[in-house]
PDB file of N, CA and C in Angstrom:
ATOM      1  N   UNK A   1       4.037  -2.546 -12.317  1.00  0.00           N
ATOM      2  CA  UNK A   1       5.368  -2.001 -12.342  1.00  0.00           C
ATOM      3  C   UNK A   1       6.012  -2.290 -11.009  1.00  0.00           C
ATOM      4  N   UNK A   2       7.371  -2.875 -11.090  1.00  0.00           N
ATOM      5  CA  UNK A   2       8.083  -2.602  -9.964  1.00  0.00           C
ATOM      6  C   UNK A   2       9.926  -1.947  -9.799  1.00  0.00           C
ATOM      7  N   UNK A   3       9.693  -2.454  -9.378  1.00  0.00           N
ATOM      8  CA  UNK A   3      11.588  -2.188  -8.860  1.00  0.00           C
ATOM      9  C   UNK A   3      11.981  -2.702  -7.556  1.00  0.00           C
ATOM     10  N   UNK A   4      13.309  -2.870  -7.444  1.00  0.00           N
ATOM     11  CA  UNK A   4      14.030  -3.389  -6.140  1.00  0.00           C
ATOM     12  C   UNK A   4      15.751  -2.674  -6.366  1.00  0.00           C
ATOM     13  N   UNK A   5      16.166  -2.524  -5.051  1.00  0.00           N
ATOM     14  CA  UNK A   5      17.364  -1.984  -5.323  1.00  0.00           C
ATOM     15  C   UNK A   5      17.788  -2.888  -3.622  1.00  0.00           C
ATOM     16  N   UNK A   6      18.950  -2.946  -3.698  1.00  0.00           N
ATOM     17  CA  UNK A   6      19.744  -3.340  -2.508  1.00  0.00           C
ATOM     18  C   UNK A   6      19.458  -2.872  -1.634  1.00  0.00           C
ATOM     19  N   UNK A   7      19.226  -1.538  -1.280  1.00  0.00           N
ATOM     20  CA  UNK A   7      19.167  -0.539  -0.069  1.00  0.00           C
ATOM     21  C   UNK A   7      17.303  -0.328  -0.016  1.00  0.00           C
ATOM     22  N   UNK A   8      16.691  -0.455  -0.688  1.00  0.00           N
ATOM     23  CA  UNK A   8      15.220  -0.499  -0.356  1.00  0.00           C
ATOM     24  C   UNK A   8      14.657  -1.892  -0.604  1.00  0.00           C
ATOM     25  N   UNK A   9      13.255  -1.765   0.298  1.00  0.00           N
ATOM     26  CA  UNK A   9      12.333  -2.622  -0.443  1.00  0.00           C
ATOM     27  C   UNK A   9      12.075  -3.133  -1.483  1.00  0.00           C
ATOM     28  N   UNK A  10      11.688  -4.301  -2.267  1.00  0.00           N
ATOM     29  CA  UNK A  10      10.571  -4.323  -3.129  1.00  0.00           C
ATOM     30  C   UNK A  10       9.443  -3.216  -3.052  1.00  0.00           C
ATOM     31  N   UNK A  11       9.302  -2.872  -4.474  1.00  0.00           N
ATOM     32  CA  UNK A  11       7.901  -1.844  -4.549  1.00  0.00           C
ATOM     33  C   UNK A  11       7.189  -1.961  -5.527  1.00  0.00           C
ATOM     34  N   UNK A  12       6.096  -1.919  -5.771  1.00  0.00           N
ATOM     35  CA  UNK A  12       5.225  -2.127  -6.678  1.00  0.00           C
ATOM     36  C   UNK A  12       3.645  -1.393  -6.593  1.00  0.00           C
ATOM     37  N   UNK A  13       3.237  -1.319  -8.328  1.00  0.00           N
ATOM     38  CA  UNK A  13       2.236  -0.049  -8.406  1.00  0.00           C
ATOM     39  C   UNK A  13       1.427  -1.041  -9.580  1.00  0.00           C
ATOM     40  N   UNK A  14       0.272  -1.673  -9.122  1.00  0.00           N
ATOM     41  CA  UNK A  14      -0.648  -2.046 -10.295  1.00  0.00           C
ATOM     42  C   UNK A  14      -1.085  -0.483 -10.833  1.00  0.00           C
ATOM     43  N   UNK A  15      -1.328  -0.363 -11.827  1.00  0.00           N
ATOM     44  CA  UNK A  15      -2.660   0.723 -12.189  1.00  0.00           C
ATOM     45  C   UNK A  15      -3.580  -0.037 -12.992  1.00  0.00           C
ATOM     46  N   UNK A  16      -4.782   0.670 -12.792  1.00  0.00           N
ATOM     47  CA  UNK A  16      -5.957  -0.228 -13.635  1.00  0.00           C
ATOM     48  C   UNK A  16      -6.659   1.260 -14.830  1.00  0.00           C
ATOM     49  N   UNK A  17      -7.339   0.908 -15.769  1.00  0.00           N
ATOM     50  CA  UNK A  17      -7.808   1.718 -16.812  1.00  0.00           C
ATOM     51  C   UNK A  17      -9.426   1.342 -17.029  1.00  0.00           C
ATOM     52  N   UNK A  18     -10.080   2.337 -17.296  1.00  0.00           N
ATOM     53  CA  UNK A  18     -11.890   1.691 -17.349  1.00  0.00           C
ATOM     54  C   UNK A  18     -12.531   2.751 -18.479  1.00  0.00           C
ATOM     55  N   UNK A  19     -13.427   2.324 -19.191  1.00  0.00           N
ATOM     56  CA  UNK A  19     -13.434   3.142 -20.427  1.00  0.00           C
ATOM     57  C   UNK A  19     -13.786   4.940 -19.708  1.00  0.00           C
ATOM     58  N   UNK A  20     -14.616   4.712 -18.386  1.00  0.00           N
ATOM     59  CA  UNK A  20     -15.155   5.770 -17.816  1.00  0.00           C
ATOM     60  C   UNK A  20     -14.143   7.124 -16.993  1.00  0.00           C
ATOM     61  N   UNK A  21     -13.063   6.233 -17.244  1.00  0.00           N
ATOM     62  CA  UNK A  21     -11.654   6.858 -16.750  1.00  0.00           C
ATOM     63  C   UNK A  21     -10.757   7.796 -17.868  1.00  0.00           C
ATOM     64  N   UNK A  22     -10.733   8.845 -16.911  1.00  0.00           N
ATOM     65  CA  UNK A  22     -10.014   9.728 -17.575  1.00  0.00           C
ATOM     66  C   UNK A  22      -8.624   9.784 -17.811  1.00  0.00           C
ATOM     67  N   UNK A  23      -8.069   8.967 -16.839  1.00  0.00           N
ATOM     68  CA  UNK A  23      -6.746   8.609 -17.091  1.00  0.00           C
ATOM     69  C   UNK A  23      -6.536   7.366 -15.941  1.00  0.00           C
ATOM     70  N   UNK A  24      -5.862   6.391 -16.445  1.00  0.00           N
ATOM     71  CA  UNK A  24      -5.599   5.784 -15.433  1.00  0.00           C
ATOM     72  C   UNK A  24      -5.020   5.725 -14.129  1.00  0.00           C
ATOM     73  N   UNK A  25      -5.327   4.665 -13.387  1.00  0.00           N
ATOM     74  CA  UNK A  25      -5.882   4.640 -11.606  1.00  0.00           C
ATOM     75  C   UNK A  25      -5.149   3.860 -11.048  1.00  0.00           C
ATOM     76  N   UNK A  26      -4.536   4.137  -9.929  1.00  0.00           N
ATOM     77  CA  UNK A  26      -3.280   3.388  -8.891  1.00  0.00           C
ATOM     78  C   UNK A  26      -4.358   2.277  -8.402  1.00  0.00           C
ATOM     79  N   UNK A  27      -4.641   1.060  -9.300  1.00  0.00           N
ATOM     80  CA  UNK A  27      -5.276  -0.087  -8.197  1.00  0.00           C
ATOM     81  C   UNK A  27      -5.285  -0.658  -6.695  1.00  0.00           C
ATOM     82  N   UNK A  28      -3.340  -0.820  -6.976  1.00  0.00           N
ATOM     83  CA  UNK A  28      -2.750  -1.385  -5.906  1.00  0.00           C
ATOM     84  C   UNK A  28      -1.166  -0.810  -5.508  1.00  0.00           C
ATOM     85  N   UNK A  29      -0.929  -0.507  -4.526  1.00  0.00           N
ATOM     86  CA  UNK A  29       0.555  -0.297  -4.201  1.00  0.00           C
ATOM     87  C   UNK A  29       0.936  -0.923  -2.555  1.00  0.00           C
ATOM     88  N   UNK A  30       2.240  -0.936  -2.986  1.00  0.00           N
ATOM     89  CA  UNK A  30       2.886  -1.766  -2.084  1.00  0.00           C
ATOM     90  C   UNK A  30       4.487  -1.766  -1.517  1.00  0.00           C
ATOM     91  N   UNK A  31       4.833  -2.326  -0.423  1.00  0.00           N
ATOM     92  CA  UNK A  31       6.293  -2.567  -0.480  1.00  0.00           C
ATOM     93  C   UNK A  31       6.545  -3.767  -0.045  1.00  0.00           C
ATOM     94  N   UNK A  32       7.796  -5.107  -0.129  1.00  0.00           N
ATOM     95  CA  UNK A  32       7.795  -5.900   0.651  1.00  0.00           C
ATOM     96  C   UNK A  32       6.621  -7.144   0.269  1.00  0.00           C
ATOM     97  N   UNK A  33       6.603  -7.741   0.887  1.00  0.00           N
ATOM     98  CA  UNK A  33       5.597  -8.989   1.035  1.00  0.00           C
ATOM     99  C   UNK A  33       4.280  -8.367  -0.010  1.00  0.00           C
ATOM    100  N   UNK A  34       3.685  -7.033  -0.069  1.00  0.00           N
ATOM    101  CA  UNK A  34       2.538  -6.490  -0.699  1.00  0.00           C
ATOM    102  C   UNK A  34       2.675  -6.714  -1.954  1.00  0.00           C
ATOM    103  N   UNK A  35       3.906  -6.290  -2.200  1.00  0.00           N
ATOM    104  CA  UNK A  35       4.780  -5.630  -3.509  1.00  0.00           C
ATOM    105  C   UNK A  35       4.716  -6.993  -4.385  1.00  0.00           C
ATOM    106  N   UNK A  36       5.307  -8.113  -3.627  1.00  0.00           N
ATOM    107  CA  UNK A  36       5.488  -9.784  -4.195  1.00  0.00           C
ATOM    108  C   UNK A  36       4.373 -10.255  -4.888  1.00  0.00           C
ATOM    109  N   UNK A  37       3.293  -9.668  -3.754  1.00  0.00           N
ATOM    110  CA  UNK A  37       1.793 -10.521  -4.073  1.00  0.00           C
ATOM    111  C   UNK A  37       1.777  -9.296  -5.393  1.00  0.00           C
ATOM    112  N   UNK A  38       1.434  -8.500  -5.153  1.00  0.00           N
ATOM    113  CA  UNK A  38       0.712  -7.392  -6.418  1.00  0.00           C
ATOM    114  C   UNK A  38       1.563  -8.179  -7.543  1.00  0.00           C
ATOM    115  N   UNK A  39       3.019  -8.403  -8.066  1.00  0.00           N
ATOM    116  CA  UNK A  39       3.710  -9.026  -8.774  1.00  0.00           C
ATOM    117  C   UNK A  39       3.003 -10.099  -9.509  1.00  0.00           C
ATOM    118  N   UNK A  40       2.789 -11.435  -8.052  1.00  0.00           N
ATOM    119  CA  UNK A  40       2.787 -12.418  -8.575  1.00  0.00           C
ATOM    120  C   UNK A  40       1.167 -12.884  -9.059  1.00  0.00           C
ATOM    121  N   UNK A  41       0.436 -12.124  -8.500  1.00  0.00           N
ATOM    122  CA  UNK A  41      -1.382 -11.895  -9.062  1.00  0.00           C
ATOM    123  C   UNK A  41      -0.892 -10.994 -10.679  1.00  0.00           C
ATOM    124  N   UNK A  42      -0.065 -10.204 -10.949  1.00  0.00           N
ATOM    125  CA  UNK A  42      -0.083  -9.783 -11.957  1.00  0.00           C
ATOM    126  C   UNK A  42       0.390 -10.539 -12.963  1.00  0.00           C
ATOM    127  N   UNK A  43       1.435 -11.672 -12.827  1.00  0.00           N
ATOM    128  CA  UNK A  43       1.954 -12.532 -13.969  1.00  0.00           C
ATOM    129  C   UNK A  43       0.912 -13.667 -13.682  1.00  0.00           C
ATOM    130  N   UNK A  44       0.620 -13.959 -12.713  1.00  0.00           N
ATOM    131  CA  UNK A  44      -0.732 -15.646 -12.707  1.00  0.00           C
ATOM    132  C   UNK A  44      -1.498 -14.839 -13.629  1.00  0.00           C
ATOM    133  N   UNK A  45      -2.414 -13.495 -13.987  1.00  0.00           N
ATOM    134  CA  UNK A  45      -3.115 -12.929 -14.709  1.00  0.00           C
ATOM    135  C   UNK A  45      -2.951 -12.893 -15.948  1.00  0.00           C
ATOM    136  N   UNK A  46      -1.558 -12.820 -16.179  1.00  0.00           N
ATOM    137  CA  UNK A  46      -1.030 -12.715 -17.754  1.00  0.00           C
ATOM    138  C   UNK A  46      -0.738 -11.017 -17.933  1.00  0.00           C
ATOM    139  N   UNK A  47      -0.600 -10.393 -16.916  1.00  0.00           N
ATOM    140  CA  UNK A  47      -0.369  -8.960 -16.790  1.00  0.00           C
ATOM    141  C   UNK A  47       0.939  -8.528 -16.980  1.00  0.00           C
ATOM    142  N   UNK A  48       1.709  -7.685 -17.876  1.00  0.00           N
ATOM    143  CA  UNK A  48       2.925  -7.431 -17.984  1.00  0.00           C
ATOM    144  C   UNK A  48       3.554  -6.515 -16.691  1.00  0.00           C
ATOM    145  N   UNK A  49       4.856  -6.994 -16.395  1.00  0.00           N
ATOM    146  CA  UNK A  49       5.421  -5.874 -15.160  1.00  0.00           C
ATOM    147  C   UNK A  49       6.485  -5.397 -15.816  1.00  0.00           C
ATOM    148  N   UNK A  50       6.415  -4.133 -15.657  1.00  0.00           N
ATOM    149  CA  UNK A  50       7.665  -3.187 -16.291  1.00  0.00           C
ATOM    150  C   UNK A  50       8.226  -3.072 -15.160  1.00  0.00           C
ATOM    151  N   UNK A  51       9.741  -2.795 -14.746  1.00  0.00           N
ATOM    152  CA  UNK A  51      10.381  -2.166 -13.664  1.00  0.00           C
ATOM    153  C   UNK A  51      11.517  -0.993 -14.624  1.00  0.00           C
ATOM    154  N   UNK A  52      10.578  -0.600 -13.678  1.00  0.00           N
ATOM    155  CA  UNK A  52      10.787   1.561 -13.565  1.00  0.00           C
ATOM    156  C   UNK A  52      11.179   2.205 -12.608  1.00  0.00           C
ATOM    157  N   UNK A  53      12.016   2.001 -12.108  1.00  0.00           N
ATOM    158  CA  UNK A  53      11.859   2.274 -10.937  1.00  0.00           C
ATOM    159  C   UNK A  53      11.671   4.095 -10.905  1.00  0.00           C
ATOM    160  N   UNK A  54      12.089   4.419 -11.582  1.00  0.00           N
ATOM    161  CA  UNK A  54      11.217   5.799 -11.529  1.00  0.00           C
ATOM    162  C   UNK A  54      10.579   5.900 -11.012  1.00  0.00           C
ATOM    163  N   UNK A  55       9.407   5.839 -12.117  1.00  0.00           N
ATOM    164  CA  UNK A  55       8.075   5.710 -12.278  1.00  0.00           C
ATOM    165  C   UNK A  55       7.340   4.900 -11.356  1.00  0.00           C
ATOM    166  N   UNK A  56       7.931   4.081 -10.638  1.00  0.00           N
ATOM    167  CA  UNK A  56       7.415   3.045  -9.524  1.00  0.00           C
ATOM    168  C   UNK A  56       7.912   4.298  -8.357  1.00  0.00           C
ATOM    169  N   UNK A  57       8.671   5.307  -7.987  1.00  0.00           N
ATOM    170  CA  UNK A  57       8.447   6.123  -7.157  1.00  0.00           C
ATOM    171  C   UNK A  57       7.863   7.046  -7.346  1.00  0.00           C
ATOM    172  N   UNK A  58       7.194   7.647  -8.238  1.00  0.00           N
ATOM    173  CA  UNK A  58       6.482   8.756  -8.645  1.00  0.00           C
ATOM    174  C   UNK A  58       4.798   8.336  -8.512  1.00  0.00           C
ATOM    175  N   UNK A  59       4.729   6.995  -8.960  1.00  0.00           N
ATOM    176  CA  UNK A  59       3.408   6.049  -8.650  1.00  0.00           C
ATOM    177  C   UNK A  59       3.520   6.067  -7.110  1.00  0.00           C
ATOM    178  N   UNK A  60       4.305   5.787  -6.382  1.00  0.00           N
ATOM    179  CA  UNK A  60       3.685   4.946  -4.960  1.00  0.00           C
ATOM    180  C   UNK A  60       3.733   6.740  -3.998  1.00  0.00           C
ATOM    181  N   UNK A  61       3.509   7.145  -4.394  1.00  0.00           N
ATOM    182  CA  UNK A  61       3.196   8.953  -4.012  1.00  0.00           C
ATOM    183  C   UNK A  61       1.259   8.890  -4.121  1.00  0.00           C
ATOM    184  N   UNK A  62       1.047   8.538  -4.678  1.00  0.00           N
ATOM    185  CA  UNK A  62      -0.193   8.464  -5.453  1.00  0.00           C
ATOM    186  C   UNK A  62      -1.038   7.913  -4.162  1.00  0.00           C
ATOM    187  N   UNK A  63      -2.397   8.206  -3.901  1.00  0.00           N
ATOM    188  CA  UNK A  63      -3.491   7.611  -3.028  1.00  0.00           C
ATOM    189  C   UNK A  63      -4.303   6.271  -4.033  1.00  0.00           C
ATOM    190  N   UNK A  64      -4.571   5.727  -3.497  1.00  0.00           N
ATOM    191  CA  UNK A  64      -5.564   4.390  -4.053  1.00  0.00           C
ATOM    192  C   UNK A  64      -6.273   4.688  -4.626  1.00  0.00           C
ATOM    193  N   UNK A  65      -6.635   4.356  -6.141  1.00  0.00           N
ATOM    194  CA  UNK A  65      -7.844   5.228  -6.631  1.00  0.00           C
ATOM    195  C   UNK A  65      -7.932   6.078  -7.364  1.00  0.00           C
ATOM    196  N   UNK A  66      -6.293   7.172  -7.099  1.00  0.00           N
ATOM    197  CA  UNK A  66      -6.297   7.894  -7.277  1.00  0.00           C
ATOM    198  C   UNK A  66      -5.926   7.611  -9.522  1.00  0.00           C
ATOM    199  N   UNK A  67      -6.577   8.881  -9.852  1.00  0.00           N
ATOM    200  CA  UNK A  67      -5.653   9.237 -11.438  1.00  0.00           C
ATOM    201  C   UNK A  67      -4.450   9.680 -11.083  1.00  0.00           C
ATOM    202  N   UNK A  68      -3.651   8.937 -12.058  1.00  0.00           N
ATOM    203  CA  UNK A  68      -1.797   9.357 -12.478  1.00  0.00           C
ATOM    204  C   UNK A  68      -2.437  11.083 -12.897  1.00  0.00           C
ATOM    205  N   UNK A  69      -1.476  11.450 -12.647  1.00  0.00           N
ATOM    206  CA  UNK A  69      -1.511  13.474 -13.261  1.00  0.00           C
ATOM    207  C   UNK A  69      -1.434  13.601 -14.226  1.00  0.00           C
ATOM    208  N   UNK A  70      -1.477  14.635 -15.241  1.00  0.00           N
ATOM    209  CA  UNK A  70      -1.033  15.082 -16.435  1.00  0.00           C
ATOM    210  C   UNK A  70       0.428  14.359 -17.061  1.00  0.00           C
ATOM    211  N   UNK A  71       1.060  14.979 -15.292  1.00  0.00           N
ATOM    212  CA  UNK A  71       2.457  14.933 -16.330  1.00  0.00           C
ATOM    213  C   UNK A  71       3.150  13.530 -16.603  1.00  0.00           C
ATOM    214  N   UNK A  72       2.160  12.510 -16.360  1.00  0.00           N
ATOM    215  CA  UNK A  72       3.070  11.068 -16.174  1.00  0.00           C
ATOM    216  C   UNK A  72       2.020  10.516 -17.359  1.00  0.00           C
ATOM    217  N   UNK A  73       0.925  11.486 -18.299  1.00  0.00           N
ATOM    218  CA  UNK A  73       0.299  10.819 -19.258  1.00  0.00           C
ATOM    219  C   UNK A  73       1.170  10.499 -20.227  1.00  0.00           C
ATOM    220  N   UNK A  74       2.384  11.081 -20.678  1.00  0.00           N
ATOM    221  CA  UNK A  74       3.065  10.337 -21.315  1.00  0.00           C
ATOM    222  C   UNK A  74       3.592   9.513 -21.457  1.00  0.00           C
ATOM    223  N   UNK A  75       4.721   9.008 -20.760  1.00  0.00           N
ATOM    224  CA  UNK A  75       5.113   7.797 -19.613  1.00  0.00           C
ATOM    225  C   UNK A  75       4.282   6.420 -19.655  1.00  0.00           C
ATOM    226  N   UNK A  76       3.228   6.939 -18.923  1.00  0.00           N
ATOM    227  CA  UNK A  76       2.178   5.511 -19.139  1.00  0.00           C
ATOM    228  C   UNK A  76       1.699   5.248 -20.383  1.00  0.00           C
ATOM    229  N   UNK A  77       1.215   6.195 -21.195  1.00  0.00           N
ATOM    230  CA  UNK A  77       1.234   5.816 -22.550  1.00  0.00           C
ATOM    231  C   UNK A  77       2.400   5.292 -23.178  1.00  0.00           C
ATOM    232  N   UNK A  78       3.730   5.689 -23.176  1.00  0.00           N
ATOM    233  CA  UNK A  78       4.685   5.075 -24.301  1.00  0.00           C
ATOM    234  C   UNK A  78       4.677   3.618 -23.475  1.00  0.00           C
ATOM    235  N   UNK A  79       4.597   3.292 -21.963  1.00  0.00           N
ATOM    236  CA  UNK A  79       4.386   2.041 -21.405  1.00  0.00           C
ATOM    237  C   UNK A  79       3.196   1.160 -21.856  1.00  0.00           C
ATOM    238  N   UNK A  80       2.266   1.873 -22.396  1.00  0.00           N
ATOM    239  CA  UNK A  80       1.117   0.902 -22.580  1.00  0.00           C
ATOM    240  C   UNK A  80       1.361   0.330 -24.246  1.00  0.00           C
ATOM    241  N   UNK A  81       2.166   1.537 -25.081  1.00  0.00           N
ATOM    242  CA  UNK A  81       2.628   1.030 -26.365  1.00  0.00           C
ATOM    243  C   UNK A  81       3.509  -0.152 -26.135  1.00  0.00           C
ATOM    244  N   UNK A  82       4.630   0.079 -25.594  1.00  0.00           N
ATOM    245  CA  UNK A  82       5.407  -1.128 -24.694  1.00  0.00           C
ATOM    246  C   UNK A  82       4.543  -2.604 -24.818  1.00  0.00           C
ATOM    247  N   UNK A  83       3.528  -2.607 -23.798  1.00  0.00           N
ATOM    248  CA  UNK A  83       2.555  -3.490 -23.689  1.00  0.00           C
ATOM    249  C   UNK A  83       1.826  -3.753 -24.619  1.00  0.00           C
ATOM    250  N   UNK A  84       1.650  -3.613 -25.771  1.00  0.00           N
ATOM    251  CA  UNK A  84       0.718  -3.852 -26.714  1.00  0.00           C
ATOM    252  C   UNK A  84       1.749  -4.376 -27.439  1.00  0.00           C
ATOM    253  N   UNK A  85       2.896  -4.100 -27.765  1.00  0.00           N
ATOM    254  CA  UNK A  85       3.667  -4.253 -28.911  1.00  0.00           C
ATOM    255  C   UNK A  85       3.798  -6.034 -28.233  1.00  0.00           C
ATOM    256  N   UNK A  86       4.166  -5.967 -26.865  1.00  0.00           N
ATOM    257  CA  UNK A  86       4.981  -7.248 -26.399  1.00  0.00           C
ATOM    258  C   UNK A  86       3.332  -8.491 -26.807  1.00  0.00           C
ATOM    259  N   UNK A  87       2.112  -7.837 -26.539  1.00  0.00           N
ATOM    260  CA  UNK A  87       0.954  -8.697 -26.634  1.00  0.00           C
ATOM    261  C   UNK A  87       0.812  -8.963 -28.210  1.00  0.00           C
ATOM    262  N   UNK A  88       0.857  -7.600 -29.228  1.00  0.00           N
ATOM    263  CA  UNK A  88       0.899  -8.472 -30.932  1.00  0.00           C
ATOM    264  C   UNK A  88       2.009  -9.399 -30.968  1.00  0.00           C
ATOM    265  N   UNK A  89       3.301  -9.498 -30.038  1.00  0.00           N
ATOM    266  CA  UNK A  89       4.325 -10.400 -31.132  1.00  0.00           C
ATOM    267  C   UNK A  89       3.845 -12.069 -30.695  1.00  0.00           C
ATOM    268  N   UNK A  90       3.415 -11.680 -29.528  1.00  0.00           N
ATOM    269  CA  UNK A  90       3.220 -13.279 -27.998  1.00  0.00           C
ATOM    270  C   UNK A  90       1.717 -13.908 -29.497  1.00  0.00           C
ATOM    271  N   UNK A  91       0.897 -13.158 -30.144  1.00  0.00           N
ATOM    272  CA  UNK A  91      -0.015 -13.205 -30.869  1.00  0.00           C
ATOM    273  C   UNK A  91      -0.164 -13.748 -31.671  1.00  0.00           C
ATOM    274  N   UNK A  92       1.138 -13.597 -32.089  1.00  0.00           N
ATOM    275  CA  UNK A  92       1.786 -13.548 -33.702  1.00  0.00           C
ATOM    276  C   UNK A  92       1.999 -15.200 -33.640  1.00  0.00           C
ATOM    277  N   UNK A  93       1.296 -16.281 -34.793  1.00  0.00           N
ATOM    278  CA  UNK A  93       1.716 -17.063 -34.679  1.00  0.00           C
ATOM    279  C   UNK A  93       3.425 -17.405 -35.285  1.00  0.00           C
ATOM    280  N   UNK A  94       4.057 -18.403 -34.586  1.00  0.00           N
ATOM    281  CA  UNK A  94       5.824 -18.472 -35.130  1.00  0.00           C
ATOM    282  C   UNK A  94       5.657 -19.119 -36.187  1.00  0.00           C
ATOM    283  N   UNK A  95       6.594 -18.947 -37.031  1.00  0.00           N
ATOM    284  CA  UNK A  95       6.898 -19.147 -38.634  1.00  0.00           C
ATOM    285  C   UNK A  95       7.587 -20.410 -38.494  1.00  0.00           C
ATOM    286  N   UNK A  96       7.011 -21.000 -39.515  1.00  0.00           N
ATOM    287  CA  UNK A  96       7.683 -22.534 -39.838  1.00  0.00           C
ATOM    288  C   UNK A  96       8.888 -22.419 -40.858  1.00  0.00           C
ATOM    289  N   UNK A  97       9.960 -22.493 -40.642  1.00  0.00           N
ATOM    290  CA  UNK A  97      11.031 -22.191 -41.760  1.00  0.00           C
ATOM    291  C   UNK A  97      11.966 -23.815 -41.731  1.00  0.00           C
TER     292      UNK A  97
END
């Protein structure tokens, strides 16, 4: 996830998920030059970036490592539906018409 606005930085918040995880985990955060790289390792990966900027300030609050809280389990979930939906259509082979 990122965001940029005129008056701030670039910012950016990988989170990562592991079956042993109770909720998902701030991998990486950043501003600036950090923010670019976390970005551009996330699309060379094939990793989707949402910009939220919300949610990209409510994330970069967060310690390394750390689990997102309760109250942002929703949020990241309707984001991870987001992400799944965009991975079945990329899936989907295109129709010959």
């Amino acid at each position: 996830m990122s965001e940029s606005r005129n008056d701030e930085r670039l910012r950016a918040v990988a989170l990562t998920y592991r079956e042993d995880d109770e909720a998902p985990r701030v991998l990486a955060k950043g501003y600036g030059e950090i923010a670019e790289r976390i970005i551009e390792e996330a699309e060379r990966q094939g990793i989707y970036v949402h910009g939220a900027p919300e949610l990209v300030a409510l994330l970069m609050n967060l310690d390394l490592d750390e689990q997102i809280p309760p109250n942002l389990y929703q949020v990241i979930a309707e984001l991870l539906v987001w992400v799944r939906q965009i991975a079945d259509e990329r899936e989907r082979p295109a129709s010959t018409n």
